[in-house]
N, C-alpha and C. Protein backbone atom coordinates (compact mmCIF):
# COMPACT_ATOMS: atom_id res chain seq x y z
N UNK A 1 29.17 20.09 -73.96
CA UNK A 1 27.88 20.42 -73.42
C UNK A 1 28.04 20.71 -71.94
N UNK A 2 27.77 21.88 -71.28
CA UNK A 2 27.62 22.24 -69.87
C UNK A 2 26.29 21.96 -69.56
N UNK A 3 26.51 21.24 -68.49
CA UNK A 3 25.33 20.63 -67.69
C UNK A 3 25.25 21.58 -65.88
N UNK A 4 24.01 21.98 -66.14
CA UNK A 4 23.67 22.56 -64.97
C UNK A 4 23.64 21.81 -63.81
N UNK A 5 24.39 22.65 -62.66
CA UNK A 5 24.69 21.77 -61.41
C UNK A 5 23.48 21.11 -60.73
N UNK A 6 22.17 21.37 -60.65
CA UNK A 6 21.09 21.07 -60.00
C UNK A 6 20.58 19.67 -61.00
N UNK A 7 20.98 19.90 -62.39
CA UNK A 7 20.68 18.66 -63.22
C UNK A 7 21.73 17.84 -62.94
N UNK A 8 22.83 17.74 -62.18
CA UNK A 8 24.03 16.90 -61.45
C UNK A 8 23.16 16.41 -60.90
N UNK A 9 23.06 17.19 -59.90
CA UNK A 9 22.34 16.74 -58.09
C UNK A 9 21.48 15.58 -58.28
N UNK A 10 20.67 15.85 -59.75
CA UNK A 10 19.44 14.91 -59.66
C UNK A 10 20.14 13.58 -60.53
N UNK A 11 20.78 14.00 -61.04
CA UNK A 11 21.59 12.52 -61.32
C UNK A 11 22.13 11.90 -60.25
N UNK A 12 22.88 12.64 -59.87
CA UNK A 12 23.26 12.06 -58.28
C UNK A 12 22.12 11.34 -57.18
N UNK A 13 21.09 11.91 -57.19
CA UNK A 13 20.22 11.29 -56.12
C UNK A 13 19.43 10.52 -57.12
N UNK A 14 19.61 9.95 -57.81
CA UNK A 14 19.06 9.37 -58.80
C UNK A 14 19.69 7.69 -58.75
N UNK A 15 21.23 8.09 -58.97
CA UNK A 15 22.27 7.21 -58.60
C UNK A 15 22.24 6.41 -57.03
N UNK A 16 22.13 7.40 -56.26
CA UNK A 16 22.27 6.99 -55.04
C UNK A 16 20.71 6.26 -54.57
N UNK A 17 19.83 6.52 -55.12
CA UNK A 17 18.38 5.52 -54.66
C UNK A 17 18.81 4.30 -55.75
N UNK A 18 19.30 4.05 -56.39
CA UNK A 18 19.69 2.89 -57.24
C UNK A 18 20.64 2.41 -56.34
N UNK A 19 21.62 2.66 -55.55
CA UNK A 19 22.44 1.92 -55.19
C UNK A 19 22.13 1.74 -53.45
N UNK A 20 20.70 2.52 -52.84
CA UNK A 20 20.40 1.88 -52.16
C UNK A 20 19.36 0.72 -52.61
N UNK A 21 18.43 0.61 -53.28
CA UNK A 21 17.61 -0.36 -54.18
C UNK A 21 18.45 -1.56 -53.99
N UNK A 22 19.65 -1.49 -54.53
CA UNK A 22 20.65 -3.22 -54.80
C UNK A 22 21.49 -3.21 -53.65
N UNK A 23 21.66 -1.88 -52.38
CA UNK A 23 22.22 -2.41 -51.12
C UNK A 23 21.34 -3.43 -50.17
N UNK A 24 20.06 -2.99 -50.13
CA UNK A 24 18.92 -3.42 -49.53
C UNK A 24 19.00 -5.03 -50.42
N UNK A 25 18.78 -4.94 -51.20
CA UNK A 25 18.95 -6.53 -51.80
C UNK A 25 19.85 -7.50 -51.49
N UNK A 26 21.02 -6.59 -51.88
CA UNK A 26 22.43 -7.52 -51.30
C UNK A 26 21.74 -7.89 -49.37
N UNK A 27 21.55 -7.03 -48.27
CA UNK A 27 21.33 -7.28 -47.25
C UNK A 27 20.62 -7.85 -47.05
N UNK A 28 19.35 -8.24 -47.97
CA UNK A 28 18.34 -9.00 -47.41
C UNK A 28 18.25 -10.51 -47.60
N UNK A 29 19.54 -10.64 -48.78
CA UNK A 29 19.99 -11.71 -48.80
C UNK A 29 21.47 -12.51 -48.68
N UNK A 30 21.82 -11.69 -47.20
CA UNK A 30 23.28 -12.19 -46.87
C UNK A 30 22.89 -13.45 -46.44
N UNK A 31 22.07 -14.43 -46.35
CA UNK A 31 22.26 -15.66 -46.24
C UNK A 31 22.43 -16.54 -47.43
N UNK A 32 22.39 -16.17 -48.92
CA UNK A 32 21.90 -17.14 -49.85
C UNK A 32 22.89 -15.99 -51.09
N UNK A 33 23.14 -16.58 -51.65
CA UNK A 33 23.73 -15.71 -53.29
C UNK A 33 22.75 -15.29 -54.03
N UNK A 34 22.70 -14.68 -54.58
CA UNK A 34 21.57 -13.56 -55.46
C UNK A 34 21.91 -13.95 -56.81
N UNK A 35 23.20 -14.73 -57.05
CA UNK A 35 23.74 -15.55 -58.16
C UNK A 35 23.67 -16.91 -58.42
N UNK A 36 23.31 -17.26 -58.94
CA UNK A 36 23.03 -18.99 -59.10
C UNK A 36 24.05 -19.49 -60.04
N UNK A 37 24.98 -19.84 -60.02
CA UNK A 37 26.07 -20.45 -60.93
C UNK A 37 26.43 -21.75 -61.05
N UNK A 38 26.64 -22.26 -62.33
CA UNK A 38 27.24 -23.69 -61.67
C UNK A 38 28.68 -23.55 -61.08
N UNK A 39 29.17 -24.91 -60.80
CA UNK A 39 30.15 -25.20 -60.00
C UNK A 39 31.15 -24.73 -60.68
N UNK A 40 32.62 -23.85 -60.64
CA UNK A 40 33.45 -23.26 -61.05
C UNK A 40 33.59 -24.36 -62.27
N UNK A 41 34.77 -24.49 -63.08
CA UNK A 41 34.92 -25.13 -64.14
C UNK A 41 34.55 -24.58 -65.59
N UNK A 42 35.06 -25.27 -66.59
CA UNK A 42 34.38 -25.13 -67.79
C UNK A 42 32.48 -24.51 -67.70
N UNK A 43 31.96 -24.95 -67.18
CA UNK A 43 30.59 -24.89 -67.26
C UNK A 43 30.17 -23.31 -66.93
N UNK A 44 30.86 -22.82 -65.46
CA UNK A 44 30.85 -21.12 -65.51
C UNK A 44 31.09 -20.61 -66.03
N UNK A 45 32.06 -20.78 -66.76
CA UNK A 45 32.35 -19.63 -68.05
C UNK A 45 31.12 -19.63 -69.75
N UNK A 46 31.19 -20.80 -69.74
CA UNK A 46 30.15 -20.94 -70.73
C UNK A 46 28.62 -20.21 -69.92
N UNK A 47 28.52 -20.56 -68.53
CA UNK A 47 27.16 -19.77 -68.23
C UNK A 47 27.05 -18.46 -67.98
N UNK A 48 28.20 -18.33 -67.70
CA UNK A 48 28.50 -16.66 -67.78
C UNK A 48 28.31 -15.93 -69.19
N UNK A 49 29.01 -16.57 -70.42
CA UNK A 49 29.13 -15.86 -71.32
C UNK A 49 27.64 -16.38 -72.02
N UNK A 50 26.85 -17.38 -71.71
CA UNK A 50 25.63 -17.23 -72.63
C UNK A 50 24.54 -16.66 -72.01
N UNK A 51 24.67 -16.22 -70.17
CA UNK A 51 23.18 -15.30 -69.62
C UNK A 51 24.05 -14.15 -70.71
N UNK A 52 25.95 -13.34 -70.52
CA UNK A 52 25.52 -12.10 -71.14
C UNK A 52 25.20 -11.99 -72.76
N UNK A 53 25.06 -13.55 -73.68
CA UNK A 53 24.49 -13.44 -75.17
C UNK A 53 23.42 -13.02 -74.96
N UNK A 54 22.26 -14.04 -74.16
CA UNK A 54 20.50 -14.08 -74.11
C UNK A 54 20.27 -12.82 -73.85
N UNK A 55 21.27 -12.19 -73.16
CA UNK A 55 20.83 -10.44 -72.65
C UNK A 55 20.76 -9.83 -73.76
N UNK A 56 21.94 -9.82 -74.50
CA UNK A 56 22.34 -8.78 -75.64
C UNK A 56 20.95 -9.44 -76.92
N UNK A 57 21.24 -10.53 -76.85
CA UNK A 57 20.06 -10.69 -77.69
C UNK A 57 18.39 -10.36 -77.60
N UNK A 58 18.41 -10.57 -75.86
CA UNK A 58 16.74 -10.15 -75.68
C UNK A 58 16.54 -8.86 -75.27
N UNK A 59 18.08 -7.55 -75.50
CA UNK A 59 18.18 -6.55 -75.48
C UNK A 59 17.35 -5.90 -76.67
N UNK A 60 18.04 -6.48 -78.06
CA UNK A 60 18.06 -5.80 -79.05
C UNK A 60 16.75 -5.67 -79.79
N UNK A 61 15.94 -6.77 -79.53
CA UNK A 61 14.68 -6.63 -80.02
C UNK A 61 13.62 -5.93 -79.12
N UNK A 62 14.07 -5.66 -77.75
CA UNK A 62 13.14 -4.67 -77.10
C UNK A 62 14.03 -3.06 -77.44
N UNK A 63 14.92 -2.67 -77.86
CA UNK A 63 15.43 -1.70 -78.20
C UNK A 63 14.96 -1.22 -80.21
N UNK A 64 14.82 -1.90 -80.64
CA UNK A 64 14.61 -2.02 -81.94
C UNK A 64 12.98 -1.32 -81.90
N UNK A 65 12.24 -2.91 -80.99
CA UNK A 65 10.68 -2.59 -81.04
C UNK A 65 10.42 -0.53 -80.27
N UNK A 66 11.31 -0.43 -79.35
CA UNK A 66 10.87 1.19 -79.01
C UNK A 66 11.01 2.22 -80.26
N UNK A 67 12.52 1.84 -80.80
CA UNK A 67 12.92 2.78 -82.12
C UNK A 67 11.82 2.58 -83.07
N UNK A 68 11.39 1.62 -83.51
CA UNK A 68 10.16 1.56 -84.31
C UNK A 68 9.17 2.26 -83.84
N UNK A 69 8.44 1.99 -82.62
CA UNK A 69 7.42 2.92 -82.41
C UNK A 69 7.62 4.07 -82.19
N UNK A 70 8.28 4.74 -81.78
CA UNK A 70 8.92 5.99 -81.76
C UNK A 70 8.97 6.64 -82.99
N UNK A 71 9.21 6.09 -84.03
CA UNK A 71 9.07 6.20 -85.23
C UNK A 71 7.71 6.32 -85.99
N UNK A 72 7.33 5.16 -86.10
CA UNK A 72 5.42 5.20 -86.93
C UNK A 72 4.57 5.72 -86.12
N UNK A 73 4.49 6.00 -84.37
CA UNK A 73 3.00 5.96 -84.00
C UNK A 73 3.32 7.27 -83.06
N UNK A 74 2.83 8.56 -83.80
CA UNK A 74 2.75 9.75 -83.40
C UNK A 74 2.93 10.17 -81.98
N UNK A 75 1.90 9.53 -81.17
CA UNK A 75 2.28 9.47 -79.39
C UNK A 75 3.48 9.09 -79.21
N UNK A 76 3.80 8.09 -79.53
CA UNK A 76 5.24 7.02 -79.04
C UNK A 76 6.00 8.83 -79.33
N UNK A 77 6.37 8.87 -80.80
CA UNK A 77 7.27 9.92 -81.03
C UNK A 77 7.11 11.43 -79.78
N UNK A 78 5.78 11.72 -80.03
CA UNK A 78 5.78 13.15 -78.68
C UNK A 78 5.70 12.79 -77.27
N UNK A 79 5.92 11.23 -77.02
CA UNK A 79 6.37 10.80 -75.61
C UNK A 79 7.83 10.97 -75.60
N UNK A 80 8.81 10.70 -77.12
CA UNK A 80 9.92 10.83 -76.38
C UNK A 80 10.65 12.00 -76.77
N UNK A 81 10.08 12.89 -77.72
CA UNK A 81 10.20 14.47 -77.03
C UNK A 81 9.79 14.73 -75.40
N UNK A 82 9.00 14.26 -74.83
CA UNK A 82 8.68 14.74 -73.37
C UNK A 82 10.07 13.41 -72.52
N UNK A 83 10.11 12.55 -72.83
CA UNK A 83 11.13 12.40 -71.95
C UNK A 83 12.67 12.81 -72.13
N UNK A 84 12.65 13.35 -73.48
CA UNK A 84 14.00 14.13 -73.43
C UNK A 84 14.07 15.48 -72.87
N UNK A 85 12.92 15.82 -73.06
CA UNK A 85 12.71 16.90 -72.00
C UNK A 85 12.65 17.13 -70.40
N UNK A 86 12.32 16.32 -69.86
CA UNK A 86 11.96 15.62 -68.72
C UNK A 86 13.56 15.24 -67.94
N UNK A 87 14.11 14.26 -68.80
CA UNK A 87 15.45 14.17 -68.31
C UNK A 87 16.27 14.75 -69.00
N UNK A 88 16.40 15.66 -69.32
CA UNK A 88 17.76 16.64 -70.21
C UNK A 88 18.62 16.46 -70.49
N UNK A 89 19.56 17.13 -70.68
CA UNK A 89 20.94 16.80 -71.32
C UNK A 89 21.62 15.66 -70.61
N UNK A 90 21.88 14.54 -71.51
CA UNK A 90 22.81 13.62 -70.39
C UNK A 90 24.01 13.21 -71.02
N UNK A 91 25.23 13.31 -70.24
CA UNK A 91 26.53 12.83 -70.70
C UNK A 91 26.86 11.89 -71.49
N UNK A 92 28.21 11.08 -72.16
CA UNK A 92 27.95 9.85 -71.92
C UNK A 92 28.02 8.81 -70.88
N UNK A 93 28.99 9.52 -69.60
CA UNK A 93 28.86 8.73 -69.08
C UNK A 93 27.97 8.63 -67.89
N UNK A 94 27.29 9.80 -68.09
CA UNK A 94 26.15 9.87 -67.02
C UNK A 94 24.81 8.83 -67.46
N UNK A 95 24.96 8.66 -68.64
CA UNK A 95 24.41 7.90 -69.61
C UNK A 95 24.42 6.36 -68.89
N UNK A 96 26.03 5.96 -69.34
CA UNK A 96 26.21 4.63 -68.11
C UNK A 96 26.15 4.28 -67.26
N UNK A 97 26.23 5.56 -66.34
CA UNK A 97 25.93 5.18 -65.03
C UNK A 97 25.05 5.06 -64.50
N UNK A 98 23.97 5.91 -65.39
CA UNK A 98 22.13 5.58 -64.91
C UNK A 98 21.76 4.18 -65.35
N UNK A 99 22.45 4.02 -66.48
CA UNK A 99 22.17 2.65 -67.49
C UNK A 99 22.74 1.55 -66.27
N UNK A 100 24.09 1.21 -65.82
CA UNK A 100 24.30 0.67 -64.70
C UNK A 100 23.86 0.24 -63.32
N UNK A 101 23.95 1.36 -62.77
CA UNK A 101 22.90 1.80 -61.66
C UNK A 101 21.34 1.25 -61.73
N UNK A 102 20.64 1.92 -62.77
CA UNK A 102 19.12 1.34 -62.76
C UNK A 102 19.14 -0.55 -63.13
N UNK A 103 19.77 -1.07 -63.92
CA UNK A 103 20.02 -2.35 -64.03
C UNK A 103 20.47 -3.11 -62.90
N UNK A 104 21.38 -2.81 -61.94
CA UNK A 104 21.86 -3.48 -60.68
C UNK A 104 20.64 -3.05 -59.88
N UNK A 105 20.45 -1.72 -59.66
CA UNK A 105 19.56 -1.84 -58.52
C UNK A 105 18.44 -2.33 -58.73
N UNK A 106 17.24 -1.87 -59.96
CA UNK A 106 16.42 -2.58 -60.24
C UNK A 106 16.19 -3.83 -60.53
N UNK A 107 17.39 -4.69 -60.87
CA UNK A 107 17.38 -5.80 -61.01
C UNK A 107 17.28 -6.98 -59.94
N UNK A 108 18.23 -6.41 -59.17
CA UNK A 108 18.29 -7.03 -57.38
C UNK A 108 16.85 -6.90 -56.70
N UNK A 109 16.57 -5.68 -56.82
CA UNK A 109 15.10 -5.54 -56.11
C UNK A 109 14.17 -6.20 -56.33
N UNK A 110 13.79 -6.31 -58.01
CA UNK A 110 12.63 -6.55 -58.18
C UNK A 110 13.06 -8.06 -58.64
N UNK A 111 13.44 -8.93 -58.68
CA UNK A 111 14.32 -10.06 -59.47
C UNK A 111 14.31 -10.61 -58.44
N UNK A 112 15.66 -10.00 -57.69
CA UNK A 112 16.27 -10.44 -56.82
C UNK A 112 15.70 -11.19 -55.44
N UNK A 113 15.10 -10.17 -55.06
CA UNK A 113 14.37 -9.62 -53.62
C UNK A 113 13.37 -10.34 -53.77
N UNK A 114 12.34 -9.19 -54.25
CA UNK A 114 10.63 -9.15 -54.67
C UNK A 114 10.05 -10.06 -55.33
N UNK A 115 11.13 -11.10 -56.29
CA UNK A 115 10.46 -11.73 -56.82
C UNK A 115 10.53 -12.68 -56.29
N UNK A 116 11.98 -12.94 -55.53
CA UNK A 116 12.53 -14.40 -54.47
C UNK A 116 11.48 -14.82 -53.26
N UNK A 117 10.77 -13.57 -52.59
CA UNK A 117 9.98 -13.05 -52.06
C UNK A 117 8.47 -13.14 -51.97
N UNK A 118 7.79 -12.59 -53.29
CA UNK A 118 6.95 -12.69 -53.25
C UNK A 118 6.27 -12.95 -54.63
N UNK A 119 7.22 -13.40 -55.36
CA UNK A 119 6.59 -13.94 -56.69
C UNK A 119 6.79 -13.40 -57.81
N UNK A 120 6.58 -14.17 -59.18
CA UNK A 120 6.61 -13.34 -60.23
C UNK A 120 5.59 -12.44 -60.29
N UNK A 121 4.54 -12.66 -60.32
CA UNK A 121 3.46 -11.18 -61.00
C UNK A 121 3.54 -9.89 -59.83
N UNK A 122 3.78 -10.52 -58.77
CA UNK A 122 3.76 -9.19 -57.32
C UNK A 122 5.26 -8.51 -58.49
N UNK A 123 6.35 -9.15 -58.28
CA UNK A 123 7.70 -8.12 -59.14
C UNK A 123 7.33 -7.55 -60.31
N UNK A 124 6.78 -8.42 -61.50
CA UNK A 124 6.65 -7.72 -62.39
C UNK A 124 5.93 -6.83 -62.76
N UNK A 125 4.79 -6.59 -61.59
CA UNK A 125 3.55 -5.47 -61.07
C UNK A 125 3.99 -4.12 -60.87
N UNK A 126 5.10 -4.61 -59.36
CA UNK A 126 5.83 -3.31 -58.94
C UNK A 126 6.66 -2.76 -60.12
N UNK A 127 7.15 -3.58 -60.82
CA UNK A 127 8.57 -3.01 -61.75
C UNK A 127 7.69 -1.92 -62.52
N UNK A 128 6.32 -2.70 -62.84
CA UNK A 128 5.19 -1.29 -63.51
C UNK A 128 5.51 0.02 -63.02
N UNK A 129 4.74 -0.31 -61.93
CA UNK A 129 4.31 1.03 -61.30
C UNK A 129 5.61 1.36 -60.74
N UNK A 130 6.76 1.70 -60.58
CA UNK A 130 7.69 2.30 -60.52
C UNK A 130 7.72 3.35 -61.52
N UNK A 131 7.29 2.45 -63.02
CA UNK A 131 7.43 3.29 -64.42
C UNK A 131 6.75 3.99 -64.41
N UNK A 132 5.77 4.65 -63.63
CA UNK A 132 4.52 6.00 -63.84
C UNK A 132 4.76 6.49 -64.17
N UNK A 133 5.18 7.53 -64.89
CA UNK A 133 5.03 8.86 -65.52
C UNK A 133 4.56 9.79 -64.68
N UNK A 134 4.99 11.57 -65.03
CA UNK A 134 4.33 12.36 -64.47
C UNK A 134 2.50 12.80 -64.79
N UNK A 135 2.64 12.33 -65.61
CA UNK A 135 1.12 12.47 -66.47
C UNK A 135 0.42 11.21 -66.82
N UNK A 136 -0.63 11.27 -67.27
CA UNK A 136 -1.01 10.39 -68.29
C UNK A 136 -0.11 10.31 -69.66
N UNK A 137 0.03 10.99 -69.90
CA UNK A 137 0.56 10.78 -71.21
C UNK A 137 1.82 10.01 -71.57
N UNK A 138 2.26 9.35 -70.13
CA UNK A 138 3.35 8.48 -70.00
C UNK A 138 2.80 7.38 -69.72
N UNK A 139 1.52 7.08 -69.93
CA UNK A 139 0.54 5.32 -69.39
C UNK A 139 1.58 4.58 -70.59
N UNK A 140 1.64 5.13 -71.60
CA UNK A 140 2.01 3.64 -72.60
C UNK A 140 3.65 3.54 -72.00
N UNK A 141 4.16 4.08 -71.58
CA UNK A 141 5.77 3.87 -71.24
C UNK A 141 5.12 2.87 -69.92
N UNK A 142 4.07 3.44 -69.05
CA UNK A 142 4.02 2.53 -68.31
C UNK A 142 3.73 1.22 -68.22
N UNK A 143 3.02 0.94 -69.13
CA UNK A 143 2.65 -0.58 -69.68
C UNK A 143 3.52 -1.11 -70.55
N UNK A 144 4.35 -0.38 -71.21
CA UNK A 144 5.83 -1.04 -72.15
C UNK A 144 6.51 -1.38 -70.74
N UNK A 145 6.82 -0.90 -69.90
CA UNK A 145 7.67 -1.59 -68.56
C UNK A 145 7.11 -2.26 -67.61
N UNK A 146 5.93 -2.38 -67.87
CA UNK A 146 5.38 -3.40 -67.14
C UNK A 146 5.38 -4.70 -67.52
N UNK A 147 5.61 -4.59 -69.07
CA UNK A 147 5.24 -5.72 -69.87
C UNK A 147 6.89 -6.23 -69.88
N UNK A 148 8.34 -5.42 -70.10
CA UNK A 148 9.11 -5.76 -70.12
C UNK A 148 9.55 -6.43 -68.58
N UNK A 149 9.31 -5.94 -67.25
CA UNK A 149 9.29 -6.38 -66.28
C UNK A 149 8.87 -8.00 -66.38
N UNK A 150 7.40 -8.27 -66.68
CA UNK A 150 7.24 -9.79 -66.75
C UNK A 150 8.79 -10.36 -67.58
N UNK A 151 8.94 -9.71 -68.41
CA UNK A 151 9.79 -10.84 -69.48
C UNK A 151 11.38 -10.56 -68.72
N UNK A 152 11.57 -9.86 -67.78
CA UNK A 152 12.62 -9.79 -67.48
C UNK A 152 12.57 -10.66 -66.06
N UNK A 153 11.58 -10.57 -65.76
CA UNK A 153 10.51 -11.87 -65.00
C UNK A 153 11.10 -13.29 -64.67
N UNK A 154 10.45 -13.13 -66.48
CA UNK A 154 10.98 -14.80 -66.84
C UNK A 154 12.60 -14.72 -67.36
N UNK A 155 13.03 -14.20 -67.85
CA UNK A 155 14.45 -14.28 -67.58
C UNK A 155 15.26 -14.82 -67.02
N UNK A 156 14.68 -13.95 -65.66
CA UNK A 156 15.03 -14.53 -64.22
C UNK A 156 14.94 -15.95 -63.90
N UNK A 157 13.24 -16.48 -63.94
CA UNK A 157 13.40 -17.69 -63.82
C UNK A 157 13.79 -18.34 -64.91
N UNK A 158 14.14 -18.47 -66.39
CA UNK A 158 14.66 -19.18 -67.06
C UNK A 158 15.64 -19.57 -66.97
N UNK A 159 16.57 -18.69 -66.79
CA UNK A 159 18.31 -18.51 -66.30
C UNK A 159 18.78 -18.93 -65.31
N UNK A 160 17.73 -18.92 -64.02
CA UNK A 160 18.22 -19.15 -62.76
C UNK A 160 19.18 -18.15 -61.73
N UNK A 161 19.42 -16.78 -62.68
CA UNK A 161 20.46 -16.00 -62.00
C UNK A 161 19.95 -14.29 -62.61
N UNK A 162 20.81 -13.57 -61.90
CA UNK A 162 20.05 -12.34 -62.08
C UNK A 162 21.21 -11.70 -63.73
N UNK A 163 21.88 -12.50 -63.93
CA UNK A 163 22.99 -12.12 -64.84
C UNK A 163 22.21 -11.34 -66.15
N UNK A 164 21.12 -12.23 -66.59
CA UNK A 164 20.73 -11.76 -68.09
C UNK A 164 19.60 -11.24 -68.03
N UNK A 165 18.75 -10.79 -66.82
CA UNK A 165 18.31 -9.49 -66.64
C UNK A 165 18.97 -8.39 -66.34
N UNK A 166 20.42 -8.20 -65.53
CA UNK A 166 21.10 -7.28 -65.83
C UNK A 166 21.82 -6.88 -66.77
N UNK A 167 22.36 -7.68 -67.57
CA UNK A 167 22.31 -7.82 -68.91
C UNK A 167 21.70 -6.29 -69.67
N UNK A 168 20.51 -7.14 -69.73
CA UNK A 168 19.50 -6.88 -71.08
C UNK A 168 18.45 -5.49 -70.14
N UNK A 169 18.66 -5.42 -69.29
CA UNK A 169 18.12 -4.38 -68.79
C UNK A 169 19.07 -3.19 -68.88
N UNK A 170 20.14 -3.13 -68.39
CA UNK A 170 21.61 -2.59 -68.88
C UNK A 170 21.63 -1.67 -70.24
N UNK A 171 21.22 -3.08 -70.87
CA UNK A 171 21.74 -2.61 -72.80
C UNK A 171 20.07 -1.63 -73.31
N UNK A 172 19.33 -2.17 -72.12
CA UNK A 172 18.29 -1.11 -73.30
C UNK A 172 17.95 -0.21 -72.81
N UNK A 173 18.22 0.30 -71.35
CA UNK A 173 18.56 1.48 -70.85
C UNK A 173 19.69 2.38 -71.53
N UNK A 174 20.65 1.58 -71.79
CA UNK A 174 22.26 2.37 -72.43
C UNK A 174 21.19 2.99 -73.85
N UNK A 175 20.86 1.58 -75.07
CA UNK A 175 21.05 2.09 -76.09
C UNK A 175 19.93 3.22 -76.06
N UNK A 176 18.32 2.99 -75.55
CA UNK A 176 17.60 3.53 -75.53
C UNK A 176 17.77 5.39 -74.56
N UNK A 177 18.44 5.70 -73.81
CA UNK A 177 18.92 6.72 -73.57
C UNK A 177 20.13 7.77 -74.55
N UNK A 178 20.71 6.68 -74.99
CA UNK A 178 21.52 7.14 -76.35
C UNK A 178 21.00 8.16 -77.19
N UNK A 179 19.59 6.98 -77.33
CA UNK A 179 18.85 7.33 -78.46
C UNK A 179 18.08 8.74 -78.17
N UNK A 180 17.82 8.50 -77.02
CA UNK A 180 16.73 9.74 -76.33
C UNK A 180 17.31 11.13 -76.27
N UNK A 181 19.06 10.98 -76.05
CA UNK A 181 19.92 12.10 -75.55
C UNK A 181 20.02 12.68 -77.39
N UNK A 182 20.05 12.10 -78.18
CA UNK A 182 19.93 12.23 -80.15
C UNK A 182 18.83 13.26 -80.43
N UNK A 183 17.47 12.75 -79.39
CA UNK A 183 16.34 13.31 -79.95
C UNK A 183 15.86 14.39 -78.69
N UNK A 184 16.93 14.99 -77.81
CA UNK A 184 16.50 15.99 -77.01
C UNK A 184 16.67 17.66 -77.82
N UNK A 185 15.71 18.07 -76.68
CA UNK A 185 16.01 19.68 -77.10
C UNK A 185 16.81 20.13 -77.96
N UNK A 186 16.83 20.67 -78.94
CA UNK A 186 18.10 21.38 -80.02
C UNK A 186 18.79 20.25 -80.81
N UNK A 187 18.57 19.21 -80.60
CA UNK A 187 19.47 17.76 -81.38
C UNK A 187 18.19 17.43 -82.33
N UNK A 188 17.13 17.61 -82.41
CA UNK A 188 16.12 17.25 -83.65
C UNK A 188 16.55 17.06 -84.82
């Protein structure tokens, strides 16, 4: 698949406001870790490897629940004709790297930062309205990420660390773009 250079560019500046998003985070908190871990030992590794289970697990049922609606409820389906349209042809690994990128940076920011900051509902508010759409006809994407924002919310505070919101924000960006790049232009 040849991808037009101007549809680069916007991946590129796409990339690069994501990785200022989680530079600004990292800086705003060079006094304190943005990671909460226990003390090296047995215990980090087990907390490491169960924030990235809770991810993969509280991935799959918000990835499942989109494929379903996408499926039965007519809008859902001609919303994601318009966002395969909207964002076009994507690689695979342009795929990961947005999937990457939007998970670190958004995660730091609104988690990290915003929520360390100024609370859960102020983060999980903004994480909304980030999701606008060009139209109306993108309100329900906007309230599906508003709603996933809270729960990535609580995540945050359940876990104590930003691990299994990046995680699970990660995996349903990856699979859910997968899915989207399946159902673009000419792939029907």
């Amino acid at each position: 698949m040849t991808v037009e250079p101007s549809h680069r560019m916007n991946i590129l500046v796409v990339g690069c406001a994501y990785f200022m998003l989680f530079s600004l985070s990292v800086w705003a908190h060079f006094e304190r870790t943005l990671f909460v871990f226990p003390a090296s030992g047995e215990n980090f590794a087990r907390s490491i490897l169960l924030d990235i289970g809770i991810g993969v697990a509280a991935a799959l049922p918000i990835v499942a629940a989109t494929g379903l609606a996408s499926r039965l409820i007519p809008s859902m389906r001609s919303l994601v004709g318009d966002f395969a349209s909207l964002i076009g042809p994507l690689e695979g690994r342009e795929i990961f790297f947005l999937s990457i990128f939007s998970a670190l940076g958004e995660e730091f920011f609104f988690r990290g930062l915003i929520q360390g900051k100024f609370g859960f509902w102020v983060a999980s508010l903004a994480f909304g309205l980030l999701h606008v759409g060009p139209t109306r006809r993108f309100l329900p994407w906007t309230l599906f990420a508003t709603a996933i924002g809270f729960f990535l919310g609580w995540l945050y505070i359940w876990r104590q660390d930003l691990l299994t919101p990046v995680v699970t924000h990660f995996l349903v960006n990856l699979i859910n773009l997968r899915l989207l790049r399946r159902q673009g232009p000419g792939n029907s």
